[in-house]
Structures are given as structure tokens and as C-alpha cells.
PDB file of N, CA and C in Angstrom:
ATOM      1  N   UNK A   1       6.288 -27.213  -2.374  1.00  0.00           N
ATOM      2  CA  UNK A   1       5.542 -26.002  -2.157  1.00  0.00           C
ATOM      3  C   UNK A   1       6.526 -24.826  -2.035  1.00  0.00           C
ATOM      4  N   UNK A   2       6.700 -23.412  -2.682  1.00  0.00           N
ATOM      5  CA  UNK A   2       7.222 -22.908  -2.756  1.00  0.00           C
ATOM      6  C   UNK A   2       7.532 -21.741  -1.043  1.00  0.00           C
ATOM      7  N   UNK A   3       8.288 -21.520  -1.002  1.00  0.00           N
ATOM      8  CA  UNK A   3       8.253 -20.406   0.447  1.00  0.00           C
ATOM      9  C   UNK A   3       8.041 -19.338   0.229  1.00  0.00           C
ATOM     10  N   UNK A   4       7.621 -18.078   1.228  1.00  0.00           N
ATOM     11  CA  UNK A   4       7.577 -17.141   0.796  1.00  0.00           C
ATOM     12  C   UNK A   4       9.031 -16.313   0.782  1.00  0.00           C
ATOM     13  N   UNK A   5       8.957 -15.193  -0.149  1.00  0.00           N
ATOM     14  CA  UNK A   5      10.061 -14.401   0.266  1.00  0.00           C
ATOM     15  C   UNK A   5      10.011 -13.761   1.377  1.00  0.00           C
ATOM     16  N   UNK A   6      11.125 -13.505   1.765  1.00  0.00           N
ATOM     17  CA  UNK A   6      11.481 -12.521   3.082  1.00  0.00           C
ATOM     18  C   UNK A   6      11.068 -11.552   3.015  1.00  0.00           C
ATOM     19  N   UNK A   7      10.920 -10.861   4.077  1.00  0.00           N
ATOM     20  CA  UNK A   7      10.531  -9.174   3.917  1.00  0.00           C
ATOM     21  C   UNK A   7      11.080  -8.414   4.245  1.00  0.00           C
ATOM     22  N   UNK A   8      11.908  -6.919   3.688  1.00  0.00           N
ATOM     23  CA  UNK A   8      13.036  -6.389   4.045  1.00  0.00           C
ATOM     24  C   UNK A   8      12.592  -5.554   4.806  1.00  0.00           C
ATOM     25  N   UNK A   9      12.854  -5.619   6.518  1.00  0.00           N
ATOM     26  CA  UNK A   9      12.486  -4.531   7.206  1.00  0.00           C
ATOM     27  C   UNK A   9      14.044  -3.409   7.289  1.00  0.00           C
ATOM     28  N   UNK A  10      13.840  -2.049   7.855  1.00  0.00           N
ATOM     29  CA  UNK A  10      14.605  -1.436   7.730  1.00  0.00           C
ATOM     30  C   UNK A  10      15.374  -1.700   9.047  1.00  0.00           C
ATOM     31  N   UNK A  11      16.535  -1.558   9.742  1.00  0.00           N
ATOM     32  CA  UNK A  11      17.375  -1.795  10.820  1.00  0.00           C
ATOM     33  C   UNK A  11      16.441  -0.960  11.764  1.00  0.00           C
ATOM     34  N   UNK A  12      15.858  -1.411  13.143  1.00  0.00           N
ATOM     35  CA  UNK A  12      15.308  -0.780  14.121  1.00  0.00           C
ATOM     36  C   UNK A  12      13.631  -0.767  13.813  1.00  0.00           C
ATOM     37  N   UNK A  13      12.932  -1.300  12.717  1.00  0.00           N
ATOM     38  CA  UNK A  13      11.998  -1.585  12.420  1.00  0.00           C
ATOM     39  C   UNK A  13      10.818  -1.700  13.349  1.00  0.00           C
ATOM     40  N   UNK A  14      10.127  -1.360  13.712  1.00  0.00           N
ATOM     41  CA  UNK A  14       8.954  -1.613  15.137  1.00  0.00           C
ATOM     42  C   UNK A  14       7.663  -1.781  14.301  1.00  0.00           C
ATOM     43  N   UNK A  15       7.240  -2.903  14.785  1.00  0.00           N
ATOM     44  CA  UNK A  15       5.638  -3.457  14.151  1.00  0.00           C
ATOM     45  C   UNK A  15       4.957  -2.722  14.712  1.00  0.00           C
ATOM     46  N   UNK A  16       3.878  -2.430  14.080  1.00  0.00           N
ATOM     47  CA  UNK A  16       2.773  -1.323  15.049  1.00  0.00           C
ATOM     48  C   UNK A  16       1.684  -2.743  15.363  1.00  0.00           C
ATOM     49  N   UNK A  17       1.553  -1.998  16.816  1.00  0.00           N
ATOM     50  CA  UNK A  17       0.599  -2.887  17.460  1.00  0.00           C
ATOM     51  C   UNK A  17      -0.521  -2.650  17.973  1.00  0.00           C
ATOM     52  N   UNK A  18      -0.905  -1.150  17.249  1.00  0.00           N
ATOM     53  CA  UNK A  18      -2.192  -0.553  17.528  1.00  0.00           C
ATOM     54  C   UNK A  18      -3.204  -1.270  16.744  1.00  0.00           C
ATOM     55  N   UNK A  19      -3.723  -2.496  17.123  1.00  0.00           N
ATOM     56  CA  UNK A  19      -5.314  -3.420  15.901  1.00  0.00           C
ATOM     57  C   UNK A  19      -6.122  -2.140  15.472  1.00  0.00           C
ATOM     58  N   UNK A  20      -6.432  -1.372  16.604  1.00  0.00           N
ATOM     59  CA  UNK A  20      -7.576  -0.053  15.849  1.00  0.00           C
ATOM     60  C   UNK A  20      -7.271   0.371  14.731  1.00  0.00           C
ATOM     61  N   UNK A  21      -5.755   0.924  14.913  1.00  0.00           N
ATOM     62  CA  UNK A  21      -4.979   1.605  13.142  1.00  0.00           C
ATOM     63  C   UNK A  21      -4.759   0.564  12.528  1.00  0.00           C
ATOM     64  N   UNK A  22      -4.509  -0.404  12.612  1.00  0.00           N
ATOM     65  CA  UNK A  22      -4.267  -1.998  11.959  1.00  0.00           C
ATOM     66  C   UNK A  22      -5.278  -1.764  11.082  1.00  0.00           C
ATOM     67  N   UNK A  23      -6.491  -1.744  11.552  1.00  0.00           N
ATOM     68  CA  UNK A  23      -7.898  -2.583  11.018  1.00  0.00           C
ATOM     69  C   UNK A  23      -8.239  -1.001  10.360  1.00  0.00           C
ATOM     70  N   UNK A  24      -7.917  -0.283  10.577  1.00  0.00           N
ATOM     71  CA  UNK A  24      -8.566   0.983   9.848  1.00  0.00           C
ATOM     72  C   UNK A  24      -7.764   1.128   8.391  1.00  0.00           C
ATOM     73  N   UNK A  25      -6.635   0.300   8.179  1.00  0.00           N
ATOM     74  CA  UNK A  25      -6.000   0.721   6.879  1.00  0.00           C
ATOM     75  C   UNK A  25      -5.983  -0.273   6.419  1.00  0.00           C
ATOM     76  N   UNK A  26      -6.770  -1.346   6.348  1.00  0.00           N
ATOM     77  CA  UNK A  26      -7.226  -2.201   6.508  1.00  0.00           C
ATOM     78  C   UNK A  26      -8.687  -2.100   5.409  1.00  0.00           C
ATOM     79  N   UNK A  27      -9.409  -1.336   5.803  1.00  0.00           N
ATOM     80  CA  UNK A  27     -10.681  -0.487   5.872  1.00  0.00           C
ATOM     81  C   UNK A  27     -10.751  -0.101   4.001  1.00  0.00           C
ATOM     82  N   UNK A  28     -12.248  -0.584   3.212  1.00  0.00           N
ATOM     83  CA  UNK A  28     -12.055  -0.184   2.237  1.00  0.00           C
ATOM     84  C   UNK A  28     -11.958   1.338   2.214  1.00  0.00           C
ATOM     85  N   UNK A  29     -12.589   1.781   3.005  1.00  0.00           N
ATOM     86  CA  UNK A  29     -12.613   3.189   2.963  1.00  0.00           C
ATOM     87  C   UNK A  29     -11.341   4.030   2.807  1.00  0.00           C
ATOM     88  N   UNK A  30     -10.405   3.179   3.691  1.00  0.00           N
ATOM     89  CA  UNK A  30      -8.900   3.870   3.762  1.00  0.00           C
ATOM     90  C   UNK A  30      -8.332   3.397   2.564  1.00  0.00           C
ATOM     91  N   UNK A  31      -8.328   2.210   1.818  1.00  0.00           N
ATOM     92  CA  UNK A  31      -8.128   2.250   0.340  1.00  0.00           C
ATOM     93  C   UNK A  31      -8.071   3.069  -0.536  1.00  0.00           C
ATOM     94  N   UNK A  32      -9.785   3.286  -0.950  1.00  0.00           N
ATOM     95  CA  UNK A  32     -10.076   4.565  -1.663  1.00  0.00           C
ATOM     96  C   UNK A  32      -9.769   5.915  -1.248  1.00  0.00           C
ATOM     97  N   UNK A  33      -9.157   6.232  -0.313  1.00  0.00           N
ATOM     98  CA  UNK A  33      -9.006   7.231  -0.040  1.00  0.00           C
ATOM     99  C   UNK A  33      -7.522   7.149  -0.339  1.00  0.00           C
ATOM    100  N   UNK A  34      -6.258   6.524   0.199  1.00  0.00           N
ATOM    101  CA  UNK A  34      -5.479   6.186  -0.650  1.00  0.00           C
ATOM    102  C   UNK A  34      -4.876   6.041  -1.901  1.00  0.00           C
ATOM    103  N   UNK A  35      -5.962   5.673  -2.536  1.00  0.00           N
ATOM    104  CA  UNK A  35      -5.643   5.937  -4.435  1.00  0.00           C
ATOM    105  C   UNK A  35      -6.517   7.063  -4.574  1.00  0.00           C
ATOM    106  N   UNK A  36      -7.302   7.803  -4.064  1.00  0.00           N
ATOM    107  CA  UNK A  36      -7.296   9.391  -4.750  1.00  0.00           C
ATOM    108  C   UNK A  36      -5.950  10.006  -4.251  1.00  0.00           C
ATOM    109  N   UNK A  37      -5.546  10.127  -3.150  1.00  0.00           N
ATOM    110  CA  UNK A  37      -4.605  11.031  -2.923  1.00  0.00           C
ATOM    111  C   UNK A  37      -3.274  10.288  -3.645  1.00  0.00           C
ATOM    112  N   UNK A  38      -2.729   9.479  -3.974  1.00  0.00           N
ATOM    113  CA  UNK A  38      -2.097   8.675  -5.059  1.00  0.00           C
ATOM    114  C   UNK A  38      -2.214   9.142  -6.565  1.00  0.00           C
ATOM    115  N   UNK A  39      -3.402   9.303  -6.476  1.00  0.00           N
ATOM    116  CA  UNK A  39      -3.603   9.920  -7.876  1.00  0.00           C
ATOM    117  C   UNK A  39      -3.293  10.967  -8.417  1.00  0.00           C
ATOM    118  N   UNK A  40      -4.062  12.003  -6.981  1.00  0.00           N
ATOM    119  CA  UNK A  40      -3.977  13.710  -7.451  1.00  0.00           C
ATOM    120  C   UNK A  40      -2.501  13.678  -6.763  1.00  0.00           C
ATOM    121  N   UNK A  41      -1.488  12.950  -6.281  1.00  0.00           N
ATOM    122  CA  UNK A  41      -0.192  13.677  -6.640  1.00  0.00           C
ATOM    123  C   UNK A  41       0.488  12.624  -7.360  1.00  0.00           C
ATOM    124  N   UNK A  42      -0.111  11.666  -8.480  1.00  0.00           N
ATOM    125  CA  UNK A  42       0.513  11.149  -9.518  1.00  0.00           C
ATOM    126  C   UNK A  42       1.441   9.991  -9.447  1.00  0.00           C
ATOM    127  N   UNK A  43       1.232   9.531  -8.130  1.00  0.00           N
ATOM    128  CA  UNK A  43       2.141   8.502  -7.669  1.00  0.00           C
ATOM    129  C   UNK A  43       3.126   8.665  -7.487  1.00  0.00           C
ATOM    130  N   UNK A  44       3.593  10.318  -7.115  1.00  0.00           N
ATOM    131  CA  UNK A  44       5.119  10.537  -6.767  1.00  0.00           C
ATOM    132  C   UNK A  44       5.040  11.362  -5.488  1.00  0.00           C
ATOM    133  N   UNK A  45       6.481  10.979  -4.953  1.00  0.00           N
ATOM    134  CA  UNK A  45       6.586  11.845  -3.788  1.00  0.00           C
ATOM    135  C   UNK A  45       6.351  13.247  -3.859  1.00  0.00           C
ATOM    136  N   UNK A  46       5.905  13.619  -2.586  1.00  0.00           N
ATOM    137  CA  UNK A  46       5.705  15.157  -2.550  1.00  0.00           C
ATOM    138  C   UNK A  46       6.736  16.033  -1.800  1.00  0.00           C
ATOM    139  N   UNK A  47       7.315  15.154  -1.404  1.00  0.00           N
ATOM    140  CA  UNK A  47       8.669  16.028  -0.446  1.00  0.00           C
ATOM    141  C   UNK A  47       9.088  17.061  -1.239  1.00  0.00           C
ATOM    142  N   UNK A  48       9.516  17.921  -0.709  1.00  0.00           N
ATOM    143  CA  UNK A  48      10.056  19.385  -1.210  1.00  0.00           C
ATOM    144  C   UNK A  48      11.435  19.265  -0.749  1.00  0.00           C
ATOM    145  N   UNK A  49      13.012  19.385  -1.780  1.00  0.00           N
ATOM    146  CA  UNK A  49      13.906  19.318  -0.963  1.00  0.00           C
ATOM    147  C   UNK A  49      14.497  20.433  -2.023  1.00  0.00           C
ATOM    148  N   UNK A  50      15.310  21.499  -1.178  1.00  0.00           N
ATOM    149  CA  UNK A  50      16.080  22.285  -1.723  1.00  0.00           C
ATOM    150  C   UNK A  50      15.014  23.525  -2.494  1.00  0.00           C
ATOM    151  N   UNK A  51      13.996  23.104  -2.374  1.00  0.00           N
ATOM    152  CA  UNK A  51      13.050  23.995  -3.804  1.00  0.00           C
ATOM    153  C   UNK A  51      12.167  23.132  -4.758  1.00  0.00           C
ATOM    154  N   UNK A  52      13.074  21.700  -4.642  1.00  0.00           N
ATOM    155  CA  UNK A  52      12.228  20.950  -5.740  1.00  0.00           C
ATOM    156  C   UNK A  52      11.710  19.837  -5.101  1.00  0.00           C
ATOM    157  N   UNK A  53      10.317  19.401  -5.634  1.00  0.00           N
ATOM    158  CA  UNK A  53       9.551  18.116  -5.579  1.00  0.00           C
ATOM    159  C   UNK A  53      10.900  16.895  -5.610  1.00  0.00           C
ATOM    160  N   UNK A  54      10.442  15.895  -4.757  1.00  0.00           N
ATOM    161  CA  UNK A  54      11.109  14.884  -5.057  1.00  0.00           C
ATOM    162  C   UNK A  54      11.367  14.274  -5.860  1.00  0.00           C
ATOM    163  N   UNK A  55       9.921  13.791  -6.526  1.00  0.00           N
ATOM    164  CA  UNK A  55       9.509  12.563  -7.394  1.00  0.00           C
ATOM    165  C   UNK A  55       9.423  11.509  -7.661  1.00  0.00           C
ATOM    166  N   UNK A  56      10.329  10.962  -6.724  1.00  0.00           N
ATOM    167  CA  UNK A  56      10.578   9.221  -6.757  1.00  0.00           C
ATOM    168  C   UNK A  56       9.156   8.873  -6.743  1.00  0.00           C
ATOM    169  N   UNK A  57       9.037   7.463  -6.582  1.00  0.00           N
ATOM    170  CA  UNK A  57       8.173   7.179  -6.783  1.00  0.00           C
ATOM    171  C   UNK A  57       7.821   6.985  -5.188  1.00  0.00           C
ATOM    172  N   UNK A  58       5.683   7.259  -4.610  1.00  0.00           N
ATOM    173  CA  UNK A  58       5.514   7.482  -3.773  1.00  0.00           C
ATOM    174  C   UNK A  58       5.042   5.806  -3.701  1.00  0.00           C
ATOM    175  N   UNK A  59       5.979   5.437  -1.891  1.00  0.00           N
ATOM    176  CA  UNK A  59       5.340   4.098  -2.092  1.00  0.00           C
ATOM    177  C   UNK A  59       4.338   4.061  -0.532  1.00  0.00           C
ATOM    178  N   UNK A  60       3.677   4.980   0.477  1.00  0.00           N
ATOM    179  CA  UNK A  60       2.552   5.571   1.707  1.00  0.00           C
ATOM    180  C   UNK A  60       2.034   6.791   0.966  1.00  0.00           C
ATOM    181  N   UNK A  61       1.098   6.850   1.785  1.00  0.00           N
ATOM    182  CA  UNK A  61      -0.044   8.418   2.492  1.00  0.00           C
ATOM    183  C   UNK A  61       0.412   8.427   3.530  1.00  0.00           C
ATOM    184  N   UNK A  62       0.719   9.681   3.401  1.00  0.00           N
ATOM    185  CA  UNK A  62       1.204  10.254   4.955  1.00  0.00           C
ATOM    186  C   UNK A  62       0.218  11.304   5.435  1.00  0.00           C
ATOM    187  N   UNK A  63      -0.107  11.215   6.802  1.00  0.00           N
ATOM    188  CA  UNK A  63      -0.691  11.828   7.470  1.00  0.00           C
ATOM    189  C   UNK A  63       0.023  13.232   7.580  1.00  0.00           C
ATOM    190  N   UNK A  64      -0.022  14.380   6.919  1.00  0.00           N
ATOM    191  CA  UNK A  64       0.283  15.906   7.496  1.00  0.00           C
ATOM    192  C   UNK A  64       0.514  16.063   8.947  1.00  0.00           C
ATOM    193  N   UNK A  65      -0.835  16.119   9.400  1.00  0.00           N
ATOM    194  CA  UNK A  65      -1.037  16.121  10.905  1.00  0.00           C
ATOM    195  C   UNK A  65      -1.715  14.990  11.465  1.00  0.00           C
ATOM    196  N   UNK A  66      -0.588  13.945  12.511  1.00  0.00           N
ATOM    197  CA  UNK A  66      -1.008  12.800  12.465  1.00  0.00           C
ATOM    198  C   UNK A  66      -2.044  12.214  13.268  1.00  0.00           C
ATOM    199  N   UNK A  67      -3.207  11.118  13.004  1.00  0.00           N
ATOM    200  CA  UNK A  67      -3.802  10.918  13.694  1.00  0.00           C
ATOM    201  C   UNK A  67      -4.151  10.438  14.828  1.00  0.00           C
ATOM    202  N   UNK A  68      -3.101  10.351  15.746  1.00  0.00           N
ATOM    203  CA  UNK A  68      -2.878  10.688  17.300  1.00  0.00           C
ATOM    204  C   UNK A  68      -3.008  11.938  17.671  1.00  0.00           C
ATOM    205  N   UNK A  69      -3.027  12.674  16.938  1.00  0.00           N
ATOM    206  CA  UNK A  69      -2.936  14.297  17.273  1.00  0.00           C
ATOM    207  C   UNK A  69      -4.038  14.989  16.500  1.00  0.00           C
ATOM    208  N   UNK A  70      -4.878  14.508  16.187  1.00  0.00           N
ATOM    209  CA  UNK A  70      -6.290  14.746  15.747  1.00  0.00           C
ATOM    210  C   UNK A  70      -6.422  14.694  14.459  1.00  0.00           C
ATOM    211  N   UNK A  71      -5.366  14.440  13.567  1.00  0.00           N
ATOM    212  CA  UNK A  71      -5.280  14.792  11.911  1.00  0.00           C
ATOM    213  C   UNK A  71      -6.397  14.009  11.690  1.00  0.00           C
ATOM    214  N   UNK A  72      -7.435  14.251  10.806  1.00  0.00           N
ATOM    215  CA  UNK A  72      -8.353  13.618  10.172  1.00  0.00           C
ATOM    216  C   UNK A  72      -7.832  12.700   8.825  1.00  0.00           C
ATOM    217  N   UNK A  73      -8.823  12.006   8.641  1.00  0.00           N
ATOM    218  CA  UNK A  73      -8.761  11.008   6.856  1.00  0.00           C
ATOM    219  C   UNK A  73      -8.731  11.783   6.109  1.00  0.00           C
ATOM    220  N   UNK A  74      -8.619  13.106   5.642  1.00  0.00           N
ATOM    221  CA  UNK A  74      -8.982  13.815   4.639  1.00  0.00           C
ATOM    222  C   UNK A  74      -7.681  14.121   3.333  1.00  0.00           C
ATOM    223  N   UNK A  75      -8.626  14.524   2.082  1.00  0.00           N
ATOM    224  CA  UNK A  75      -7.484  14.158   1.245  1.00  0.00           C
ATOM    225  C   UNK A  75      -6.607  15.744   1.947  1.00  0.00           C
ATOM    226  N   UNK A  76      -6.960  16.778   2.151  1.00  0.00           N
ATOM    227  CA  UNK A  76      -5.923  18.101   2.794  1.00  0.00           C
ATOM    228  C   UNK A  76      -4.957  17.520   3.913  1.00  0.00           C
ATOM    229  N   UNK A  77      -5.116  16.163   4.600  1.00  0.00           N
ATOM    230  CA  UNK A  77      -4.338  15.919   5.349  1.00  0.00           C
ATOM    231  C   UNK A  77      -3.491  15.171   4.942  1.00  0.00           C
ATOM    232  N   UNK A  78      -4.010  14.495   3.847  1.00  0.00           N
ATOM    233  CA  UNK A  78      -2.735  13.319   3.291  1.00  0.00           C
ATOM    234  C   UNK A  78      -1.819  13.660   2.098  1.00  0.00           C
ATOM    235  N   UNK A  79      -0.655  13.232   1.864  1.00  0.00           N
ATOM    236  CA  UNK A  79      -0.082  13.650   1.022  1.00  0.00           C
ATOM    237  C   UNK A  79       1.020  11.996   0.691  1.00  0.00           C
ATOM    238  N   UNK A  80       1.194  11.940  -0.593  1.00  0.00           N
ATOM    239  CA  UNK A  80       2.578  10.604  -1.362  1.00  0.00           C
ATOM    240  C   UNK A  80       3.653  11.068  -0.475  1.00  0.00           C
ATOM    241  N   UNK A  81       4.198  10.056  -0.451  1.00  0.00           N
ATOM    242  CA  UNK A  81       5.811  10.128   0.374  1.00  0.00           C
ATOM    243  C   UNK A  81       6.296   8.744  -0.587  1.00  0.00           C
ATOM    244  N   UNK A  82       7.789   8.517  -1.054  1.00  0.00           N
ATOM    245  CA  UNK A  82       8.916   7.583  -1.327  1.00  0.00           C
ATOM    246  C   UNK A  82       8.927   7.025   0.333  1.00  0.00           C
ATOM    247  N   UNK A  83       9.481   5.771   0.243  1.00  0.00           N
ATOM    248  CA  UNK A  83      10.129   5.171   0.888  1.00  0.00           C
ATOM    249  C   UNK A  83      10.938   5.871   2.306  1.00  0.00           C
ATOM    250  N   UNK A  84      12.085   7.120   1.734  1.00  0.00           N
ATOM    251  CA  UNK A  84      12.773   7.750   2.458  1.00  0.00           C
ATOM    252  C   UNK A  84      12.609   8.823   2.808  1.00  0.00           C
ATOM    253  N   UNK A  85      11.497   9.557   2.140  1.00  0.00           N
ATOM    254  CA  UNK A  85      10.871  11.016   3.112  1.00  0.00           C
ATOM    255  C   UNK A  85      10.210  10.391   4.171  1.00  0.00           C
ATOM    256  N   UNK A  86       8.975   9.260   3.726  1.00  0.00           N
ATOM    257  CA  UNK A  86       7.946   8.802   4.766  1.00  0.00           C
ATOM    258  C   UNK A  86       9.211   7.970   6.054  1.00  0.00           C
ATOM    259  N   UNK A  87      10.331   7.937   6.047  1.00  0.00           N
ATOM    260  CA  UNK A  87      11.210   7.618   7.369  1.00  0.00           C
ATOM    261  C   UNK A  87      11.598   8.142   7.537  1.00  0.00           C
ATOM    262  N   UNK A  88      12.134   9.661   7.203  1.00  0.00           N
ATOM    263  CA  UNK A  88      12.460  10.922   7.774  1.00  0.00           C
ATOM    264  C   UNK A  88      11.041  11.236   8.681  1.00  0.00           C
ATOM    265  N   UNK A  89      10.070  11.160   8.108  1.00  0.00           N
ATOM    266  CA  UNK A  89       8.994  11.892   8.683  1.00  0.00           C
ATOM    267  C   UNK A  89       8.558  11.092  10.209  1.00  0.00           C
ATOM    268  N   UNK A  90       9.071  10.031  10.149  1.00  0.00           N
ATOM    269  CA  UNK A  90       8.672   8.804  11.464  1.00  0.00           C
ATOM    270  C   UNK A  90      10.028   8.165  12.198  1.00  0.00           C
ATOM    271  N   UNK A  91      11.323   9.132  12.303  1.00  0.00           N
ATOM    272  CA  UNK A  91      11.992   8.685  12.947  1.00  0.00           C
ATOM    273  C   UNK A  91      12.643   7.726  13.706  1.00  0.00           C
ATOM    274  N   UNK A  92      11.576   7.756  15.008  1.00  0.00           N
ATOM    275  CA  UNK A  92      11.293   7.115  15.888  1.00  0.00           C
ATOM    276  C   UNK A  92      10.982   5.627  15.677  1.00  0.00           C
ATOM    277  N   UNK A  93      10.264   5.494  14.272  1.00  0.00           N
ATOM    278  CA  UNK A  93       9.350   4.330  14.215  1.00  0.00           C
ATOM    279  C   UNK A  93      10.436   3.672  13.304  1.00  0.00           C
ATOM    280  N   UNK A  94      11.267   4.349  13.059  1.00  0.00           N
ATOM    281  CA  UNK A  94      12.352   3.529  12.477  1.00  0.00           C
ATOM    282  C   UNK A  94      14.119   3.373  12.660  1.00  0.00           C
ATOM    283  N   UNK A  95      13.263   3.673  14.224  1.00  0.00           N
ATOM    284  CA  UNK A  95      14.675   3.431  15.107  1.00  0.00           C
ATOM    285  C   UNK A  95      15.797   4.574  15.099  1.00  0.00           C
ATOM    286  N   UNK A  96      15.838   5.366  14.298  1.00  0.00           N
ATOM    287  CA  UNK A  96      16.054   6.943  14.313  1.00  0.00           C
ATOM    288  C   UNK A  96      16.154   7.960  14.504  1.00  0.00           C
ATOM    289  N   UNK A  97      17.378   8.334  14.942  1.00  0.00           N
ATOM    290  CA  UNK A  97      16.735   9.926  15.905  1.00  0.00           C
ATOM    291  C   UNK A  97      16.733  11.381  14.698  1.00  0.00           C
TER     292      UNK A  97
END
């Protein structure tokens, strides 16, 4: 029987252990809402650096204003992030100051 592969967490990595946000992205709803905002920015990052769009390729939705702090599901709140804007943007959550 074959194993699975490993999974590369980043150094300082913290599992979220909120089940509510667990189960909400989770949620078909948070899916589809996911691939529109995926869509209308083309599957690339939206970070702005220097003047210019990023572009890499976006691999989250990021919350603008996050939803601990009232940000709603909406596509005006979400925006593509790469890999390395969306851990600039969460520091903390990735062991980071």
C-alpha cells in the first residue's frame, strides 16, 4: 500500500484550531466564493510591490479585512495572494515577526 507524501509546512507553522473557521472553508459556499474571486483576479497574485502586480501564481483568498475583525465573505473583501505575500500578510501565523 503506498504512503502518503509528507506535507511541507513552513518553519514555525501553527495549525489553526478554530473548528468554526475549519468547517466554514470547508463550506460549499466558501468554495464558490473562492473560485470567483480566483477567477476575477485570474489566478494570480494581487500583491502590489514597487508599483507592479506580482503575478505568481495565487495559491489562498485572503481576507482584506480579516474575519475576526468583522471582514465579511464578500468578493470586495477577498483578494489572490502567492504563497509569500499571503505569509507576509499573517506573520504571526507563521512564526514571524
Amino acid at each position: 500500500m503506498p504512503t502518503r507524501p509528507s506535507i511541507h509546512r513552513p518553519s514555525g507553522f501553527k495549525h489553526r484550531s478554530d473548528k468554526k473557521a475549519d468547517s466554514f472553508y470547508l463550506s460549499l459556499d466558501w468554495k464558490a466564493l473562492r473560485k470567483a474571486v480566483m477567477e476575477r483576479d485570474g489566478y494570480r497574485c494581487t500583491a502590489v510591490v514597487d508599483g507592479r502586480r506580482c503575478l505568481h501564481r495565487a495559491k489562498t483568498v485572503h481576507h482584506v479585512l480579516p474575519r475576526k475583525s468583522g471582514g465579511a465573505d464578500v468578493m470586495g473583501n477577498l483578494v489572490a495572494l502567492c504563497a509569500a505575500h499571503h505569509e507576509q500578510a499573517h506573520p504571526n501565523r507563521y512564526g514571524r515577526e
